[in-house]
Protein backbone atom coordinates (compact mmCIF):
# COMPACT_ATOMS: atom_id res chain seq x y z
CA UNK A 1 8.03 35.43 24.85
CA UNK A 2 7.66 38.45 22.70
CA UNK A 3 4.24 40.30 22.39
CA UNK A 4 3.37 41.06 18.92
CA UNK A 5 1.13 44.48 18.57
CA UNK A 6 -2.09 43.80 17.31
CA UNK A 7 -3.13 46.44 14.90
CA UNK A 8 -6.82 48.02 15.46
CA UNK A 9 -8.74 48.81 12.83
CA UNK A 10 -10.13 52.27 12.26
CA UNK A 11 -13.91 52.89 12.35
CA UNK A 12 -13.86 53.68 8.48
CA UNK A 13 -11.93 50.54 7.75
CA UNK A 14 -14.48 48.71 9.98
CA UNK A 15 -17.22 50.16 7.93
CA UNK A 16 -15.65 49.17 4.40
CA UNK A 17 -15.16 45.93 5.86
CA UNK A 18 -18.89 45.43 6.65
CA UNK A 19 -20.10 46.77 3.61
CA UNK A 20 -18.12 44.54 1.41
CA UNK A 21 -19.17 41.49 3.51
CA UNK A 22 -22.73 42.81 2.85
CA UNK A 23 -22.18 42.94 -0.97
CA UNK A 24 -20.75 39.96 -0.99
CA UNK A 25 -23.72 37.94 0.95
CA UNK A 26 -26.06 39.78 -1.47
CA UNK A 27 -27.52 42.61 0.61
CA UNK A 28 -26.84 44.59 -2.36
CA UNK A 29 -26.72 43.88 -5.68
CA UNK A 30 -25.07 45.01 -9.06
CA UNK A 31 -26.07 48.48 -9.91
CA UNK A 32 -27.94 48.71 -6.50
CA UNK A 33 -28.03 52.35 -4.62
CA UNK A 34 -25.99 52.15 -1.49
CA UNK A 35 -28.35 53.73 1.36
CA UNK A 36 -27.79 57.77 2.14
CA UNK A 37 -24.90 59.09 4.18
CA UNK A 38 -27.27 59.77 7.17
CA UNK A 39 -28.74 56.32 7.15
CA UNK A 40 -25.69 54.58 7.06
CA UNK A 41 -24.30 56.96 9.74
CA UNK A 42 -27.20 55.56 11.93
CA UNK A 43 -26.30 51.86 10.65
CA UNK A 44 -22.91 51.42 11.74
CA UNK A 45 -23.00 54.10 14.72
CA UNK A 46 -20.39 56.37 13.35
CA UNK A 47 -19.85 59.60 12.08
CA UNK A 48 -20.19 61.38 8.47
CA UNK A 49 -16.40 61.22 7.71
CA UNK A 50 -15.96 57.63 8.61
CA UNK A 51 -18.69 56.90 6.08
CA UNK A 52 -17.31 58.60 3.61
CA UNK A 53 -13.84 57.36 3.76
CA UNK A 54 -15.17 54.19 4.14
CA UNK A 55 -17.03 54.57 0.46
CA UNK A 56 -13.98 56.39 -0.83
CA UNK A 57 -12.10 53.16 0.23
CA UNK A 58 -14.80 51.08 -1.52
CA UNK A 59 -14.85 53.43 -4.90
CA UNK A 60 -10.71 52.90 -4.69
CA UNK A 61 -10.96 49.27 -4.94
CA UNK A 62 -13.59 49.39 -7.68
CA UNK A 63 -16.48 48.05 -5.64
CA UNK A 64 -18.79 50.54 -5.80
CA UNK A 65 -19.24 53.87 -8.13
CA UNK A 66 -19.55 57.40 -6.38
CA UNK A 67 -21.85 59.35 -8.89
CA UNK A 68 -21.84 63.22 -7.79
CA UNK A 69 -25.44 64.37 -7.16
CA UNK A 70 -26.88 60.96 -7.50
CA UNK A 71 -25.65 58.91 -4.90
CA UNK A 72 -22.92 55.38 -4.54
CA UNK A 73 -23.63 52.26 -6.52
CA UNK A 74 -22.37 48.81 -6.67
CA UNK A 75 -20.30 48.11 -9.47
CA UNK A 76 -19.37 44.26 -8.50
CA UNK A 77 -22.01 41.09 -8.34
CA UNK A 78 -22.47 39.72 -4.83
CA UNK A 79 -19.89 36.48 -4.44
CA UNK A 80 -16.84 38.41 -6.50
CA UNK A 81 -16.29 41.22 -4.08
CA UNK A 82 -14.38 39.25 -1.01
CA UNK A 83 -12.71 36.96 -3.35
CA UNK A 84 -11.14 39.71 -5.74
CA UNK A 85 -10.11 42.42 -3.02
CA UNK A 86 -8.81 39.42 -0.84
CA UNK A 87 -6.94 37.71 -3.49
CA UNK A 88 -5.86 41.64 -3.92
CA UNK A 89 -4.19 41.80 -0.45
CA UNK A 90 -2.73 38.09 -0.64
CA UNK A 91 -0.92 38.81 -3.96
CA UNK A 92 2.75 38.37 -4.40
CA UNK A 93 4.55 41.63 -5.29
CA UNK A 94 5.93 39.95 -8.32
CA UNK A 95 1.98 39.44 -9.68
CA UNK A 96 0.86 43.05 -8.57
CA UNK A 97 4.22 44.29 -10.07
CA UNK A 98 2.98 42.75 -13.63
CA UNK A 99 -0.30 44.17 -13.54
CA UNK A 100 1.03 47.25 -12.92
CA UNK A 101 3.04 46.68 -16.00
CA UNK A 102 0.26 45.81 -18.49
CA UNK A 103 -2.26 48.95 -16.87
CA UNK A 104 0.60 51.20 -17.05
CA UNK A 105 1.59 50.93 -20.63
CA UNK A 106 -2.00 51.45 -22.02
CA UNK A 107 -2.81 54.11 -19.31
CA UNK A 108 0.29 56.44 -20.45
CA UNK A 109 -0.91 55.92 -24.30
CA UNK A 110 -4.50 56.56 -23.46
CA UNK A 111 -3.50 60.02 -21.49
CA UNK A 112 -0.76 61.51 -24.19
CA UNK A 113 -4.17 61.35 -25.99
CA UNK A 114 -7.19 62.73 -24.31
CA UNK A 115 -5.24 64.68 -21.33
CA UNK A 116 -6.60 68.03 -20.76
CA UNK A 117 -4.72 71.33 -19.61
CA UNK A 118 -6.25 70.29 -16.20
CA UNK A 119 -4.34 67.14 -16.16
CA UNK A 120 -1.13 68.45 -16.86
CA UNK A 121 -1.14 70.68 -14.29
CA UNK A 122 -2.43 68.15 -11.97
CA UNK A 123 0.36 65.90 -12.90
CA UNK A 124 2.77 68.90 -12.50
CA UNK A 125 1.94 69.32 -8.88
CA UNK A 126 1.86 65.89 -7.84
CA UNK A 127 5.70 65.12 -9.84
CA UNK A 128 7.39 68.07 -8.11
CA UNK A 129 6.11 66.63 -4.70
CA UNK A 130 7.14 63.45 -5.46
CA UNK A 131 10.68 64.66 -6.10
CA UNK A 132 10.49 67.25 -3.11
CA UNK A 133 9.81 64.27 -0.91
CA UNK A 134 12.35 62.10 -2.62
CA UNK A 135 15.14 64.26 -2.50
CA UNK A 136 14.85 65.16 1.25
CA UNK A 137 14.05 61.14 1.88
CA UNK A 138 10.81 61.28 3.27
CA UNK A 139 9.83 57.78 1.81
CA UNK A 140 6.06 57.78 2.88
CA UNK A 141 5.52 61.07 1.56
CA UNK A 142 7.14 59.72 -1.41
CA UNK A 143 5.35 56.56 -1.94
CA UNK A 144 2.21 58.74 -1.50
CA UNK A 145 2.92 61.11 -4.47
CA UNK A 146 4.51 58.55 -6.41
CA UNK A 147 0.89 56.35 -6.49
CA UNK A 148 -0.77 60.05 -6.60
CA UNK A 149 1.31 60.36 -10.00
CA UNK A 150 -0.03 57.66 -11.76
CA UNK A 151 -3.61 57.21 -10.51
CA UNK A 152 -3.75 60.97 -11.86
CA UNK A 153 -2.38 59.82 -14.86
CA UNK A 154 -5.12 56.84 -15.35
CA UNK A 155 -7.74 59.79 -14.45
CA UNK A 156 -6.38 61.07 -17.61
CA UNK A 157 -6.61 58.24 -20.27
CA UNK A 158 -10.68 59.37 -19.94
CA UNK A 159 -11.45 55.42 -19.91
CA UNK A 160 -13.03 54.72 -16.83
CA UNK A 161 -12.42 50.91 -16.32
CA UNK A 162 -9.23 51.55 -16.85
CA UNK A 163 -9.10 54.20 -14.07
CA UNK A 164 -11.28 51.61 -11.92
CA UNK A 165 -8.23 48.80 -12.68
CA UNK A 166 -5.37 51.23 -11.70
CA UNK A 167 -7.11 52.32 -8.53
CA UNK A 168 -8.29 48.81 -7.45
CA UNK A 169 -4.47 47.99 -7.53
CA UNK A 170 -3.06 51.66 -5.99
CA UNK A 171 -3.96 50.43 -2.47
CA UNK A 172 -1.96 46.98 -2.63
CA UNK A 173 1.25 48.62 -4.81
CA UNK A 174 1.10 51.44 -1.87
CA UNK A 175 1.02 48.39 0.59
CA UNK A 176 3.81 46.62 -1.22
CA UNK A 177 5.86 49.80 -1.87
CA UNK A 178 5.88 50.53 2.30
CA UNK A 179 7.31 46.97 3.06
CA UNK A 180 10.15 47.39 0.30
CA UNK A 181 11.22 50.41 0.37
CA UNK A 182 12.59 52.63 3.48
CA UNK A 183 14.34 55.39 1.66
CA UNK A 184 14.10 56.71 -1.67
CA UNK A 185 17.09 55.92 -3.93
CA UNK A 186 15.21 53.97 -6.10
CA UNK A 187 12.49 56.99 -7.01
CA UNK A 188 14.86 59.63 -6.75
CA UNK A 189 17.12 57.38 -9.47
CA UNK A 190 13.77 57.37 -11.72
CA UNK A 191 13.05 60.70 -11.38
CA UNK A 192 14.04 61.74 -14.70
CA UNK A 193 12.61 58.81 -16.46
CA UNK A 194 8.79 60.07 -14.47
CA UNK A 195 9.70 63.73 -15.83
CA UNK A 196 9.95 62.51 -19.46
CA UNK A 197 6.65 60.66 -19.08
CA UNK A 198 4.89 63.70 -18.06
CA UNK A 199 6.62 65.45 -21.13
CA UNK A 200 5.15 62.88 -23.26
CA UNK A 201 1.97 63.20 -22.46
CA UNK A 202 2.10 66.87 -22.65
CA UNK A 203 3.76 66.30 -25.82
CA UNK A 204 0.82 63.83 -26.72
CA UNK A 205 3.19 61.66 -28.27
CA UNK A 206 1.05 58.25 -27.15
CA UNK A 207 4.48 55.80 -28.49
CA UNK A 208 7.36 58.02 -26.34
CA UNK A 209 4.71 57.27 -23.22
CA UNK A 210 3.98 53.94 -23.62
CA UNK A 211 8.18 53.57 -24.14
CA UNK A 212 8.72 55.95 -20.89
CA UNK A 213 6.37 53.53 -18.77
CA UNK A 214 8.59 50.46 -20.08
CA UNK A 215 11.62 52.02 -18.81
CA UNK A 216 10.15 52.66 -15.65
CA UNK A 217 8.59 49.48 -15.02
CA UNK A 218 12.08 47.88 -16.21
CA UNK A 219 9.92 46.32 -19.44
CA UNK A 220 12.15 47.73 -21.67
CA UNK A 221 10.97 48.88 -25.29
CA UNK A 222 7.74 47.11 -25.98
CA UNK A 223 6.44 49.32 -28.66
């Protein structure tokens, strides 16, 4: 009989995992303050940067908001946080692969028109790495950069839902990425095509981006 490893959960993902069960029973509610670091250090029994990536892990899925200076709120109602991320993690990579599509193409048209010199050079960092880590086929570093890429380039549209969408998603299309892919032909092969979506959106040409992200998504010209 063949003993199947069981995975343990880190202490951050324990944390996330207890917080969104407590959102979800209604501990806290929409637009609720999320207690301080300290207190919820003394909560869960752990230490400051297991909080923290547990609320980063949170913020990525859209749950709650991280406002600097302020403090972390809850951005979903009590009942649609377990069913949403769960239905998340259950999703075929067919359905996550078509979200990505429709995000995607309104994401690259929003940034060719409100990125910032910031951005770009952002975008410039993270594209080089992902074609370092490509070409030397280093898949996880790959995959890494690759999501990187485009959550950098929904940071850039300047429309915050839409940043909040893309990122909920990142996690699962890392997840789904990981199981399909164990080298990199396929992103070294769309290199080029990533390369002239950066150009467009330094360009600010919002039509050549929203036909770049077609391309790469396999879409083909949609507008």
């Amino acid at each position: 009989m063949t003993n199947m490893a069981i995975q343990k959960k880190s202490l951050s993902e324990e944390v996330a995992e207890q917080l969104r069960l407590q959102i979800a029973s209604g501990k806290y509610v929409l637009g609720q303050k999320l207690p301080s670091e300290p207190e919820l250090m003394k909560e869960f029994g752990v230490g400051r940067s297991s909080i923290r990536e547990a609320v980063r892990t949170l913020s990525n899925t859209g749950i709650v908001r991280v406002q600097q200076g302020l403090g972390t709120f809850i951005e979903f109602k009590n009942g649609a946080v377990v069913p949403w991320y769960e239905r998340l993690k259950s999703a075929k990579g067919y359905e996550l692969h078509e979200v990505r599509q429709l995000l995607e193409l309104k994401i690259a048209e929003k940034a060719a028109q409100n990125r910032t010199a910031k951005d770009i050079s952002t975008l410039k960092k993270l594209l080089q790495k992902r074609y370092e880590a490509a070409f030397t086929n280093r898949a996880d570093e790959c995959i890494d950069a690759d999501i990187a890429f485009h959550i950098a380039i929904a940071d850039a549209a300047k429309n915050d839902i839409l940043a909040d969408l893309y990122k909920t998603i990142a996690a699962q299309l890392k997840r789904s990425f990981k199981q399909t892919y164990d080298n990199t032909h396929t992103f070294l092969s769309k290199h080029a095509e990533h390369a002239a979506l950066l150009q467009s959106i330094i360009d600010k040409d919002p039509k050549k981006a929203w036909q770049c992200v077609a391309k790469i998504t396999g879409q083909g010209t949609l507008k």
